[in-house]
N, C-alpha and C. Protein backbone atom coordinates (compact mmCIF):
# COMPACT_ATOMS: atom_id res chain seq x y z
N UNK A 1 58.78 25.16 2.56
CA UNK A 1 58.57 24.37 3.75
C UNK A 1 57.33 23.49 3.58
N UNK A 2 57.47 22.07 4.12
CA UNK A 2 56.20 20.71 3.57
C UNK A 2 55.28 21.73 4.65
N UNK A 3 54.26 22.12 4.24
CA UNK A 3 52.71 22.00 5.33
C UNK A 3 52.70 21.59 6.09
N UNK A 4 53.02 20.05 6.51
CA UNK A 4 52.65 19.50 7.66
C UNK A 4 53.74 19.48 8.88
N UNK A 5 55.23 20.59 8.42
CA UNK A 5 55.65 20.54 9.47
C UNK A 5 55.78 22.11 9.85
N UNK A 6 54.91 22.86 9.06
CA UNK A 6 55.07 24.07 8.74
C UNK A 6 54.99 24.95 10.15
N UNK A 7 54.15 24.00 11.36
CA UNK A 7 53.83 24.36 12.22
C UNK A 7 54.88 24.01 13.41
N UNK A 8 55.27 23.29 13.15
CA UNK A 8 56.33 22.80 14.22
C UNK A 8 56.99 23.71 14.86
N UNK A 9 57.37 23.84 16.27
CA UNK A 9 57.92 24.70 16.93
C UNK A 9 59.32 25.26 16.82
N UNK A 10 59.89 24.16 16.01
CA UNK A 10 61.01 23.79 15.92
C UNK A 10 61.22 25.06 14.43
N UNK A 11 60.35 24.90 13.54
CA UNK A 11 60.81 25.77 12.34
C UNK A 11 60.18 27.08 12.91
N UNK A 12 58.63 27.13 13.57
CA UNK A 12 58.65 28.85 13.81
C UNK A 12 59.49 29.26 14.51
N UNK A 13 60.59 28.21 15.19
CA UNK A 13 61.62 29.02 16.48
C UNK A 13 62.66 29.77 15.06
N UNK A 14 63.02 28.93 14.09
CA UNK A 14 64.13 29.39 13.10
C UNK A 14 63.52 30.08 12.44
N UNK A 15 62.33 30.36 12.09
CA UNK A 15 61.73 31.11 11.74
C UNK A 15 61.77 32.64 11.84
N UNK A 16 61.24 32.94 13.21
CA UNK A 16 61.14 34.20 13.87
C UNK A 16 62.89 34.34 13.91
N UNK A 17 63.88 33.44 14.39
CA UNK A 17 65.15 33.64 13.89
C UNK A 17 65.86 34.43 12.63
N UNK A 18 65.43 34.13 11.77
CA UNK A 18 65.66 34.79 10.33
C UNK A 18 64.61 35.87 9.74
N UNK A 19 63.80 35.83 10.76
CA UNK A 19 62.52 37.23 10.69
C UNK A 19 62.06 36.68 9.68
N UNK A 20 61.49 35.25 9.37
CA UNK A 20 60.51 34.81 8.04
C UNK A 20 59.60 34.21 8.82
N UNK A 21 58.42 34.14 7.40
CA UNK A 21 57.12 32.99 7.93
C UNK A 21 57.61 31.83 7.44
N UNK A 22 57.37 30.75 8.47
CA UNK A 22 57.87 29.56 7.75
C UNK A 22 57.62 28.95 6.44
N UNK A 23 56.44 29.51 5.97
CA UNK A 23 56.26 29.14 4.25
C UNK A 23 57.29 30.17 3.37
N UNK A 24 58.43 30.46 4.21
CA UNK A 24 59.34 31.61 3.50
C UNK A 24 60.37 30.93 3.40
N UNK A 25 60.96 29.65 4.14
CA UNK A 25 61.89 28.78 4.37
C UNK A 25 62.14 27.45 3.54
N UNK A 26 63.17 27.39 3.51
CA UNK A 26 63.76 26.50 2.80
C UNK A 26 64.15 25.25 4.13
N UNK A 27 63.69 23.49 3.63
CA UNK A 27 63.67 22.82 4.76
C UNK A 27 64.92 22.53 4.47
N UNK A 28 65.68 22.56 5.94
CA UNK A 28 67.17 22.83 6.23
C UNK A 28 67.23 21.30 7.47
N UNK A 29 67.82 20.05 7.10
CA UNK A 29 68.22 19.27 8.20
C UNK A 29 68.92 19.69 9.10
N UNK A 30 69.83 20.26 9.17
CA UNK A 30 70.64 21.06 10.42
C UNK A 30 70.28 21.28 11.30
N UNK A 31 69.16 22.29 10.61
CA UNK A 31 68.45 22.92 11.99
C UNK A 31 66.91 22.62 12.05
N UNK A 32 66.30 21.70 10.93
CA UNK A 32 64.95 21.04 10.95
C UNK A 32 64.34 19.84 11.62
N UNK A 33 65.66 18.91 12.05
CA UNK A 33 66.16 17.74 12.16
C UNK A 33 64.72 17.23 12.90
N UNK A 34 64.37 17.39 13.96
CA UNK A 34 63.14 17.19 14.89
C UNK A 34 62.18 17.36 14.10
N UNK A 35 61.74 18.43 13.42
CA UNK A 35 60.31 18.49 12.84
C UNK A 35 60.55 17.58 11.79
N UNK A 36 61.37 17.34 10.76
CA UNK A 36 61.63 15.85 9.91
C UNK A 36 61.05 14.91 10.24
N UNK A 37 61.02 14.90 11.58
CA UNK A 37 60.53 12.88 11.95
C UNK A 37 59.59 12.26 11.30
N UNK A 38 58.45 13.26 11.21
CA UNK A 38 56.92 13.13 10.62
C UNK A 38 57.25 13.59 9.22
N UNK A 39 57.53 13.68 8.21
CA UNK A 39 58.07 13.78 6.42
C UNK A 39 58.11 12.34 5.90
N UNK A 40 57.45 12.30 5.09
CA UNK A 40 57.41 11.03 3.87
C UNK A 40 58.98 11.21 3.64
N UNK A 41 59.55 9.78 3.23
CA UNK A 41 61.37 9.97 3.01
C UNK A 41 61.70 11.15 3.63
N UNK A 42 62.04 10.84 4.97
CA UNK A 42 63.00 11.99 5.63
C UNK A 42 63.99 11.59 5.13
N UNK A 43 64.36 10.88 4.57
CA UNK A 43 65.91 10.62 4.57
C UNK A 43 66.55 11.01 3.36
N UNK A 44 65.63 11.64 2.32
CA UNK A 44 66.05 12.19 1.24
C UNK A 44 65.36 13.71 1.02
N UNK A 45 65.35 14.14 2.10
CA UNK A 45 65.38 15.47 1.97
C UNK A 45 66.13 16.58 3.03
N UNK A 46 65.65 17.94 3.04
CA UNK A 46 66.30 18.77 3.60
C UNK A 46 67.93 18.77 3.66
N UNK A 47 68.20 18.66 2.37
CA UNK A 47 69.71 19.11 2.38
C UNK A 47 70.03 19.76 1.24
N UNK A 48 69.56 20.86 1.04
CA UNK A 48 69.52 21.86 0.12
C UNK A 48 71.39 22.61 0.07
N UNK A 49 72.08 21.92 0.51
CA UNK A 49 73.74 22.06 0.11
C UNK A 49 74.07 21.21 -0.38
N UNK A 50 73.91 20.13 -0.60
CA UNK A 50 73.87 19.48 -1.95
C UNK A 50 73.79 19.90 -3.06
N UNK A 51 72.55 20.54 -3.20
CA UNK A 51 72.22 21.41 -4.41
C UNK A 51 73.46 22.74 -4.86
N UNK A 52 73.51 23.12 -3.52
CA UNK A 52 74.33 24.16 -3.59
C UNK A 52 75.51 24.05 -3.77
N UNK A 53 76.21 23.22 -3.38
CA UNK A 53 77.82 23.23 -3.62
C UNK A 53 78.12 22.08 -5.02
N UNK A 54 76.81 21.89 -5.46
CA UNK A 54 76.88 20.79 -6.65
C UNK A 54 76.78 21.71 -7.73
N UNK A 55 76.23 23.06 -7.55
CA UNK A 55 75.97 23.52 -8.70
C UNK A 55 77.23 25.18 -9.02
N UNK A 56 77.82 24.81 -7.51
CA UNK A 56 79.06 25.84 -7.46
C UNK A 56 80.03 25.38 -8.32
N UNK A 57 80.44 23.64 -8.21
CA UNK A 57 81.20 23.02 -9.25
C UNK A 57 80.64 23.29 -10.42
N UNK A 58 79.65 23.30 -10.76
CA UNK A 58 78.97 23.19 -12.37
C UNK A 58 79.47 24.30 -13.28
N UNK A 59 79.14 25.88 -12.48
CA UNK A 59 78.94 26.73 -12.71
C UNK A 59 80.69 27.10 -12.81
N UNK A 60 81.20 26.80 -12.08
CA UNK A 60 83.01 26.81 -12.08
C UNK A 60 83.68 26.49 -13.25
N UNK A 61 83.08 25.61 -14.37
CA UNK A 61 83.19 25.67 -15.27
C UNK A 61 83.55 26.74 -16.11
N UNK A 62 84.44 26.44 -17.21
CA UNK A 62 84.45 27.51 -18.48
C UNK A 62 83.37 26.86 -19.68
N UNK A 63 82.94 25.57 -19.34
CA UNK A 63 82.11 25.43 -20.62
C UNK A 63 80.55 25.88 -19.91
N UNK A 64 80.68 25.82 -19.15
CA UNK A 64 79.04 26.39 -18.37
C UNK A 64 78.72 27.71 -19.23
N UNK A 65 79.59 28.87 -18.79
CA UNK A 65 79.54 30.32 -19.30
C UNK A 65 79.48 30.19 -20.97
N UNK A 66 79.91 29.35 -21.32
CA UNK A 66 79.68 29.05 -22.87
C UNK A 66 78.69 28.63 -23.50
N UNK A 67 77.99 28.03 -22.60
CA UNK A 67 76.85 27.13 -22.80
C UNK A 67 76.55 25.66 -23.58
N UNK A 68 77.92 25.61 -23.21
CA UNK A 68 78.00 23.66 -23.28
C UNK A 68 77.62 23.13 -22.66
N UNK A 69 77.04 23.37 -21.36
CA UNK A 69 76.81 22.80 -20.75
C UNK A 69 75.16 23.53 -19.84
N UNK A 70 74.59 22.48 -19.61
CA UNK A 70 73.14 22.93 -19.36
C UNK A 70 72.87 22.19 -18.07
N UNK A 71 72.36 23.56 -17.60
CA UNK A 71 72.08 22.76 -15.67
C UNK A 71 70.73 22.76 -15.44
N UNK A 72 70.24 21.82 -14.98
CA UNK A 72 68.45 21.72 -15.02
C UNK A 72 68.46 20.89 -13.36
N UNK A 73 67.48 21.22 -12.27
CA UNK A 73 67.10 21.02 -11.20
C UNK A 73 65.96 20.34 -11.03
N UNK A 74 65.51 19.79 -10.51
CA UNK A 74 64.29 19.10 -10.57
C UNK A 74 64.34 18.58 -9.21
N UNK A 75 63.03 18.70 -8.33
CA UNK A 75 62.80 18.87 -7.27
C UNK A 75 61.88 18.00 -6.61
N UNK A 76 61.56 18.07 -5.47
CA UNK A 76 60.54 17.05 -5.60
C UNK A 76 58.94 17.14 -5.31
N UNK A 77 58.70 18.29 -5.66
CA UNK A 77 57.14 18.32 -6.15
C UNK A 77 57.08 18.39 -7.46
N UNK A 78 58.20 17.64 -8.43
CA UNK A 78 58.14 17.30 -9.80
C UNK A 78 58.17 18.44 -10.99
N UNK A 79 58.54 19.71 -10.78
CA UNK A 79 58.93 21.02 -11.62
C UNK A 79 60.63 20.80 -11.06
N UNK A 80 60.71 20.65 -12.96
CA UNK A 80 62.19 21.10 -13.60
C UNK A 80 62.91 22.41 -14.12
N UNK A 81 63.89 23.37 -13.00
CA UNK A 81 64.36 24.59 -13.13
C UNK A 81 65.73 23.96 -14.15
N UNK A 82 65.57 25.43 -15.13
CA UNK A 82 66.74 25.85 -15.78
C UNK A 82 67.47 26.71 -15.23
N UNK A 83 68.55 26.28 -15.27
CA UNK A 83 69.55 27.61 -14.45
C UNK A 83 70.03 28.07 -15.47
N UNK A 84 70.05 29.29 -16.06
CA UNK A 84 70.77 29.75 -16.97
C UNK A 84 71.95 30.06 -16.91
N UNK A 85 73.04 30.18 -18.29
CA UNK A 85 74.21 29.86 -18.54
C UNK A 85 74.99 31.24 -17.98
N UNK A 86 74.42 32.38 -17.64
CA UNK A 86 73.96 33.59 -17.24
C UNK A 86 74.69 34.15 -15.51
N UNK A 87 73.40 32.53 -14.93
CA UNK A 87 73.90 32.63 -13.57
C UNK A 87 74.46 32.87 -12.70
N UNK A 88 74.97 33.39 -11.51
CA UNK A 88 76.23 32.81 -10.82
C UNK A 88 75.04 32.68 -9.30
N UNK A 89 74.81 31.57 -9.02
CA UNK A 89 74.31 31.53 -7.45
C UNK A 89 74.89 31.91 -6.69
N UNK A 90 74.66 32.98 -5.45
CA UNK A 90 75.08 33.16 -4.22
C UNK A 90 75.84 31.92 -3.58
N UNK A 91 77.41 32.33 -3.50
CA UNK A 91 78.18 31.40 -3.14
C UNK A 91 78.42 31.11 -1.03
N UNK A 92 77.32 31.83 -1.16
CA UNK A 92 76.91 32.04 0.21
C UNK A 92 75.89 31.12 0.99
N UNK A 93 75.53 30.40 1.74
CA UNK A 93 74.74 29.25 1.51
C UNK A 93 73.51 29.16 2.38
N UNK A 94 73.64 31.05 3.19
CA UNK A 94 72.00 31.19 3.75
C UNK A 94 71.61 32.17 2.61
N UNK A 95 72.67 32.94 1.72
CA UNK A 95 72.02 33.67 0.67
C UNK A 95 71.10 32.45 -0.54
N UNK A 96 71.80 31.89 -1.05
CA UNK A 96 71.22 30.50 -1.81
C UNK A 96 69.80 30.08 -1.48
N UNK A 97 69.88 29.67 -0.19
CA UNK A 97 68.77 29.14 0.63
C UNK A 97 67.49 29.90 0.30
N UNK A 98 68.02 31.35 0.39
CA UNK A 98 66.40 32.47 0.35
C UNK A 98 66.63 32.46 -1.01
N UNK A 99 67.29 32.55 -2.02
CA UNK A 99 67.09 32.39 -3.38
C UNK A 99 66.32 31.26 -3.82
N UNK A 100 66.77 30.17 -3.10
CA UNK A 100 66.18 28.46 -3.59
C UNK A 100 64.60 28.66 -2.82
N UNK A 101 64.21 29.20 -2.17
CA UNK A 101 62.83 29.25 -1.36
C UNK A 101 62.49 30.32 -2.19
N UNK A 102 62.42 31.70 -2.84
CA UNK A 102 61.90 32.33 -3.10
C UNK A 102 61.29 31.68 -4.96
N UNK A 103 62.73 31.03 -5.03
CA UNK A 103 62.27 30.25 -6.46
C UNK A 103 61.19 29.34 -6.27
N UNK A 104 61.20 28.68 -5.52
CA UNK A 104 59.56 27.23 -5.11
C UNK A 104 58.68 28.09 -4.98
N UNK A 105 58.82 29.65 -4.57
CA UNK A 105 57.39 30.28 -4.26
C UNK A 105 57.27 31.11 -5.77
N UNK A 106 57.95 31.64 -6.41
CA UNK A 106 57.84 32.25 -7.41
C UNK A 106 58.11 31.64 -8.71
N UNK A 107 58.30 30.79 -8.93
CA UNK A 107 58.30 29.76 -10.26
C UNK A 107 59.67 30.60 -11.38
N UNK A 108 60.64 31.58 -10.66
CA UNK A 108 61.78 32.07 -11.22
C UNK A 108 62.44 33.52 -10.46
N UNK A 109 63.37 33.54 -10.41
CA UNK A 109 64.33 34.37 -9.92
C UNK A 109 65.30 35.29 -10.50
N UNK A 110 65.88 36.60 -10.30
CA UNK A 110 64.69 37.25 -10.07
C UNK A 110 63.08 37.06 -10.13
N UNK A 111 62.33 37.17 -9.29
CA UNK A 111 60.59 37.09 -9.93
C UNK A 111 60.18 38.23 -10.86
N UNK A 112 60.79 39.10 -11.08
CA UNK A 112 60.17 40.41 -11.68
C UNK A 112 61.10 40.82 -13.06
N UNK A 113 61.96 40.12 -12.81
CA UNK A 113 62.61 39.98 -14.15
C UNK A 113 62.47 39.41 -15.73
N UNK A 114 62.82 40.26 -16.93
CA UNK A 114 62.17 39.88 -18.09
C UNK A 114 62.80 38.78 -18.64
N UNK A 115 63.78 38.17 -17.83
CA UNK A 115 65.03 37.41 -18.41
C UNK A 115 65.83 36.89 -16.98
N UNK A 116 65.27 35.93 -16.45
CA UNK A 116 65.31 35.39 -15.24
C UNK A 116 66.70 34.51 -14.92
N UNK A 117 67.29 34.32 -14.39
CA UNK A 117 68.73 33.51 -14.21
C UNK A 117 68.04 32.18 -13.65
N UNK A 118 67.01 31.73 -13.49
CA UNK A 118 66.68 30.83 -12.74
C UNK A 118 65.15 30.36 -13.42
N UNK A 119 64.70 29.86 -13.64
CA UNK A 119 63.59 29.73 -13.88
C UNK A 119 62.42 28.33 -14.46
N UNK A 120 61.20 28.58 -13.96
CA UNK A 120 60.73 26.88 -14.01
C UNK A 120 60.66 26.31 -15.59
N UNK A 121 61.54 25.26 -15.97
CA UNK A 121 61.30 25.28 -17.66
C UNK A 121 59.88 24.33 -17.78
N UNK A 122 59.89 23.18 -16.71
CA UNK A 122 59.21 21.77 -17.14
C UNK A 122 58.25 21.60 -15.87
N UNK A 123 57.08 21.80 -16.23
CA UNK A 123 56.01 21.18 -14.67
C UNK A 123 56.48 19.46 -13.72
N UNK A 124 56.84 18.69 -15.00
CA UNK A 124 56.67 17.27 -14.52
C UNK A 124 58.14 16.91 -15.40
N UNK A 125 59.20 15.81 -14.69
CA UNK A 125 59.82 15.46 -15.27
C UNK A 125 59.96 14.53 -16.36
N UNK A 126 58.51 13.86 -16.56
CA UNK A 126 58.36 13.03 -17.80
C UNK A 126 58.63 14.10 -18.95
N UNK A 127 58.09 15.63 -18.59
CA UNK A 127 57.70 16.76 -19.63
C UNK A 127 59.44 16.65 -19.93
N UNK A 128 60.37 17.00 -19.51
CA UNK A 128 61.35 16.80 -19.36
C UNK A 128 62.17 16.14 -20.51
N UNK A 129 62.02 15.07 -19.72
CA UNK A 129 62.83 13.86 -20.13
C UNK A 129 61.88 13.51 -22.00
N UNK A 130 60.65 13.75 -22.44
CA UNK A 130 60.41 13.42 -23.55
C UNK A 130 60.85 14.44 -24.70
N UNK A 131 60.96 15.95 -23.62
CA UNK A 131 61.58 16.74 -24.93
C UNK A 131 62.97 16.70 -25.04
N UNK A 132 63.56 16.17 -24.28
CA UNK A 132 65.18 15.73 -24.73
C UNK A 132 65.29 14.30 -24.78
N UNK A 133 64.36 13.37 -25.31
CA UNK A 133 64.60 11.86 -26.35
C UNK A 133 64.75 10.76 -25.10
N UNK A 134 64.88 11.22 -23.95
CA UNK A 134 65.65 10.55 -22.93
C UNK A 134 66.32 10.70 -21.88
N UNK A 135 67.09 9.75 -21.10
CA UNK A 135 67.60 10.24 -19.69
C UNK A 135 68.92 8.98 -19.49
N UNK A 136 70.20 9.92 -19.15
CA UNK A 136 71.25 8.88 -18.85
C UNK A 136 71.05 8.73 -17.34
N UNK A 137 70.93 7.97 -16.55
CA UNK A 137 70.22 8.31 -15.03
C UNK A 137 72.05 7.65 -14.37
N UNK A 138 72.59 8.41 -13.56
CA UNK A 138 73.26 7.85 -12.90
C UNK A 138 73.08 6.79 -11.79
N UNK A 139 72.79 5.82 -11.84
CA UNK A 139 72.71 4.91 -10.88
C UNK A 139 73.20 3.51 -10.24
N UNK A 140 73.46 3.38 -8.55
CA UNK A 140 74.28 2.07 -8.35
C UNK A 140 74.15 0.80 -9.16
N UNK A 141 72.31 0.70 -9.38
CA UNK A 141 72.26 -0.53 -10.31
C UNK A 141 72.33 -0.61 -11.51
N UNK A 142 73.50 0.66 -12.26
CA UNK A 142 73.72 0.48 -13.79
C UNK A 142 74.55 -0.27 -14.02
N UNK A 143 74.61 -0.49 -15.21
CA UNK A 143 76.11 -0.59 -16.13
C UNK A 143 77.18 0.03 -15.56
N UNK A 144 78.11 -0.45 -15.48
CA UNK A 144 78.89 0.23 -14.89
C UNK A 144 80.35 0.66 -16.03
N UNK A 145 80.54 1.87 -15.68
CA UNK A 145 80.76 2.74 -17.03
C UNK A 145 81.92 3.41 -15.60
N UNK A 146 83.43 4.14 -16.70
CA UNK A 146 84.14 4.98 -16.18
C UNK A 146 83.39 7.02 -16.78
N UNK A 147 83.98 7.53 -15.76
CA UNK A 147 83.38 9.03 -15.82
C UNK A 147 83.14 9.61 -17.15
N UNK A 148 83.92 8.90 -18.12
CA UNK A 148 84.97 9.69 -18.85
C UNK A 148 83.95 8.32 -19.66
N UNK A 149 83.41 7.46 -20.34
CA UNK A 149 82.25 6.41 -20.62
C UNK A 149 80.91 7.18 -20.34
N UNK A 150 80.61 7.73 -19.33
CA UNK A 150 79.36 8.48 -19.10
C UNK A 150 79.21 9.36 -20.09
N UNK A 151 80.33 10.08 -19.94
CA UNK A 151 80.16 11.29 -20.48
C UNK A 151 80.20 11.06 -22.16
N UNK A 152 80.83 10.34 -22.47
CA UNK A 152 80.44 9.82 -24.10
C UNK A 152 79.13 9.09 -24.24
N UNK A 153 79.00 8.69 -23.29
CA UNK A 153 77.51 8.24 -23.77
C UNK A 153 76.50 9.04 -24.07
N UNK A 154 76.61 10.18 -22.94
CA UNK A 154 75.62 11.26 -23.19
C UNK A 154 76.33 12.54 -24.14
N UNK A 155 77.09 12.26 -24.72
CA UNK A 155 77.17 12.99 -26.07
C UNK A 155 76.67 12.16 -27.20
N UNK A 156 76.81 11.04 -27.43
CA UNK A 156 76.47 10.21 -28.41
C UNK A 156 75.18 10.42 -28.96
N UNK A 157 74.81 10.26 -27.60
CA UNK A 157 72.96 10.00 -27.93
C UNK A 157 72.16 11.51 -27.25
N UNK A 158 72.79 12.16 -27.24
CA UNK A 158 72.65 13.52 -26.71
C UNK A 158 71.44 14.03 -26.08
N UNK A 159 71.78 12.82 -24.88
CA UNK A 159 71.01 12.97 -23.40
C UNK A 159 71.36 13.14 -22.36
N UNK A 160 70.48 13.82 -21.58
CA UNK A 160 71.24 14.46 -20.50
C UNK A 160 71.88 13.60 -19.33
N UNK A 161 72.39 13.80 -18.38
CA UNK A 161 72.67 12.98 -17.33
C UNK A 161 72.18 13.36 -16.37
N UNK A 162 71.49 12.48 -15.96
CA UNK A 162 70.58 12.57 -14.02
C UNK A 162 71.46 12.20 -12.94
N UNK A 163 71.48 13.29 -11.65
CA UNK A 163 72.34 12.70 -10.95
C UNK A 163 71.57 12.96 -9.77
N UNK A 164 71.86 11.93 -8.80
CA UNK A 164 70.73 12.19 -7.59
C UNK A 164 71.28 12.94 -6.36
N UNK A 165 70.66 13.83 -5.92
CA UNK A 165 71.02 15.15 -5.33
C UNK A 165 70.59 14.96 -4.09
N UNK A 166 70.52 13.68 -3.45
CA UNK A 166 69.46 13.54 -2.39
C UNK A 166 70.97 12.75 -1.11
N UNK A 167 70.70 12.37 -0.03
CA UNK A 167 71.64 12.17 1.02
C UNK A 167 71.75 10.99 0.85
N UNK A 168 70.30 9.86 1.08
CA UNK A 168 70.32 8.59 1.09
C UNK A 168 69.23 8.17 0.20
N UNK A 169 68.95 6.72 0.03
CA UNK A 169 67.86 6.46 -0.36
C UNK A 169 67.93 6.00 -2.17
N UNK A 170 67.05 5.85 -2.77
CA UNK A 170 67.26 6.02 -4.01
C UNK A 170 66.36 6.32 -5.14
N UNK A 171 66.34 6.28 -6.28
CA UNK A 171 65.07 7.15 -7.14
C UNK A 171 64.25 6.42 -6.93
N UNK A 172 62.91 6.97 -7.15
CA UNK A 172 61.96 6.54 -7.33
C UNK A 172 61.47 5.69 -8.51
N UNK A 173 60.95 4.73 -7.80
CA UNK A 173 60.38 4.02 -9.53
C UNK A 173 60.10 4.42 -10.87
N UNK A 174 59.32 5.72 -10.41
CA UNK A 174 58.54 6.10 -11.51
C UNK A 174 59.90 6.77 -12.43
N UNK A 175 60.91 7.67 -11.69
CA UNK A 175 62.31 7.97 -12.08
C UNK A 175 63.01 7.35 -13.13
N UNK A 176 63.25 5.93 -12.02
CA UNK A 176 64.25 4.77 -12.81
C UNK A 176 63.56 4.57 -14.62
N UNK A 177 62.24 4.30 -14.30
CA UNK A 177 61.41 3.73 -15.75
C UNK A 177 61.23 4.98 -16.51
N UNK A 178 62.21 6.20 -16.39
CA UNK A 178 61.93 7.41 -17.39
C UNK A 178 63.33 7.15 -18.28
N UNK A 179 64.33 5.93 -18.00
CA UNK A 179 66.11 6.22 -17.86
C UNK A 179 65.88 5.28 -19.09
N UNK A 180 66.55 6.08 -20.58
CA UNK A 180 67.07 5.07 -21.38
C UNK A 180 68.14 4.26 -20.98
N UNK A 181 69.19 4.81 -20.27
CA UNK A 181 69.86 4.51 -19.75
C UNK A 181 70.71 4.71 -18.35
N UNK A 182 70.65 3.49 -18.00
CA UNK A 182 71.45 3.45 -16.38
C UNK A 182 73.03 3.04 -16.22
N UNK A 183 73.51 4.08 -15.49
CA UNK A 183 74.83 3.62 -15.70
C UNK A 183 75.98 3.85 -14.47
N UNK A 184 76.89 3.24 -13.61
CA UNK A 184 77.26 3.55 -12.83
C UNK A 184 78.43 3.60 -12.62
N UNK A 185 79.48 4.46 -11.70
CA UNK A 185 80.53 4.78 -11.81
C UNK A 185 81.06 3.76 -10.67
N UNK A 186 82.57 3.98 -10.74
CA UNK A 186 83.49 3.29 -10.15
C UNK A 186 82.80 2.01 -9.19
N UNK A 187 82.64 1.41 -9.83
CA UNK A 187 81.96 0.08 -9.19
C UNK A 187 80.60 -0.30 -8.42
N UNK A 188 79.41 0.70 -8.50
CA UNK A 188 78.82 1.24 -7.94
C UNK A 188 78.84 1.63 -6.47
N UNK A 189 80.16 2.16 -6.34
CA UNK A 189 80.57 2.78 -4.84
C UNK A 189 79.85 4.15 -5.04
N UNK A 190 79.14 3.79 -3.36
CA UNK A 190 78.70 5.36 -2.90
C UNK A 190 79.23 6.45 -3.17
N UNK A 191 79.14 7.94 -4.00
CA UNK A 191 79.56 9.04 -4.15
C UNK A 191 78.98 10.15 -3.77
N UNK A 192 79.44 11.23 -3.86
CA UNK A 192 79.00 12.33 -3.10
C UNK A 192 78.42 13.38 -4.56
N UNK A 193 77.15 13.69 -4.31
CA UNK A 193 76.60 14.23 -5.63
C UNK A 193 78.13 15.23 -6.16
N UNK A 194 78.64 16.26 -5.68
CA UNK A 194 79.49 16.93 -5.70
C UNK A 194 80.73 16.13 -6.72
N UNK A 195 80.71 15.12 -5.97
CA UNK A 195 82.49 14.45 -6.31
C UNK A 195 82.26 14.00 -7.69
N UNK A 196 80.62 13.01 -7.88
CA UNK A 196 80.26 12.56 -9.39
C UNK A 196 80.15 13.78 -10.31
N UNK A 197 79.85 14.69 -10.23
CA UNK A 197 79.78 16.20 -10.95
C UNK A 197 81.27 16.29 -11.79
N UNK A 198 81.91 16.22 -9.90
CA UNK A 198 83.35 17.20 -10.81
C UNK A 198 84.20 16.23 -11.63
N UNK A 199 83.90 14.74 -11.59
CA UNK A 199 84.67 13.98 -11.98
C UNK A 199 84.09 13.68 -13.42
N UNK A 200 82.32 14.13 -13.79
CA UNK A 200 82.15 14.60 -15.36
C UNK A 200 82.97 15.38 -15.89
N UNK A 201 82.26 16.62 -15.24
CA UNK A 201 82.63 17.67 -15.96
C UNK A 201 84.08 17.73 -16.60
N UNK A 202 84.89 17.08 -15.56
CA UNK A 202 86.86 17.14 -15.49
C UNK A 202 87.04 15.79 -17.14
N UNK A 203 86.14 15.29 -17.07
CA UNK A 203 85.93 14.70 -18.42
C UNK A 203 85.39 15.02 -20.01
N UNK A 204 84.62 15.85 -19.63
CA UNK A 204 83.54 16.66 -20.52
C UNK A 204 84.57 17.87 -20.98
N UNK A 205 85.45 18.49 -19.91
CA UNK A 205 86.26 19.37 -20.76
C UNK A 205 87.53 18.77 -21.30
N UNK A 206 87.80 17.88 -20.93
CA UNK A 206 88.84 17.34 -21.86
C UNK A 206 88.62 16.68 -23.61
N UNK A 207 87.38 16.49 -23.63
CA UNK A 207 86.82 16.17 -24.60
C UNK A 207 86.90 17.22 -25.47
N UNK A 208 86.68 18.71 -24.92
CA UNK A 208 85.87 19.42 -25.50
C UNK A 208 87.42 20.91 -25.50
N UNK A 209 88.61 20.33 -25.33
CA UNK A 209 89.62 21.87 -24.86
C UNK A 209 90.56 21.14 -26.01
């Protein structure tokens, strides 16, 4: 939960709701919506089901469990989580929630575990992006490339693909200028983080079966 809305009446009411301190919470638009007003880019945050049902597709995978495929999170106080190949997130989405909040407070999940399913790999995403050569960044103002073009690209040059996990809005500068490459799908029409996922991946295993 940001500090400055930590106090808001609005989160200690959901708060004492779920029997947490609000620095125990995960910021939820649903039910945050009011204390938001005052947040730098409200409009790209608190929608932590994004995350969640983006990484239910991921993980749905048979090349995930194999480890073809590598899921990395990155957030926006700038630490990049590895989800390991290991995983399975709570397909439950107030269970998730206290998993995704206990991870921002504990830097991995389990916290007490010798071999964590979750855990912080990268402080800063430059750290990131320089130990893997680069960044395919999905974005409206790329190149515009079919799913199934993406996904060869980032085998070619065997970089990862960035996809933005956020509601509205768009990366940040400092983001865009980390992207060897920018590239965008079906005409750069609006997509739903979810829908651009499954329409890789549904590419990535055909490549690869």
């Amino acid at each position: 939960m940001p500090r400055e809305v930590a106090s808001h009446p609005q989160i200690v009411r959901s708060a004492r709701r779920y029997g947490l301190s609000p620095a125990e919470m995960l910021l939820d638009k649903s039910i945050h919506y009011d204390a938001m007003r005052r947040l730098e880019e409200r409009w790209k945050r608190g929608r932590p089901d994004i995350v969640h049902t983006t990484v239910l597709f991921i993980e749905d995978s048979p090349l995930f469990g194999k480890g073809m495929i590598e899921l990395y999170i990155h957030v926006r106080d700038g630490r990049v989580f590895r989800v390991s190949g290991e995983a399975r997130l709570p397909k439950n989405y107030e269970r998730f929630k206290g998993l995704m909040a206990q991870l921002l407070k504990k830097g991995k999940v389990p916290p007490d575990a010798e071999k964590a399913l979750v855990y912080e790999a990268y402080d800063t995403l430059e750290k990131f992006v320089e130990d893997h050569g680069g960044l395919v960044l999905l974005s409206e103002e790329g190149r515009g490339l079919s799913p199934l073009s993406a996904v060869a690209l980032s085998i070619a040059t065997c970089l990862p693909l960035g996809v933005g996990a956020f509601p509205a809005g768009d990366f940040r500068p400092k983001t865009k200028a980390l992207a060897k490459y920018k590239v965008s799908l079906l005409g750069g029409k609006k997509l739903m983080t979810w829908g651009v996922v499954a329409r890789l991946i549904y590419e990535y295993e055909k490549l690869n079966t």
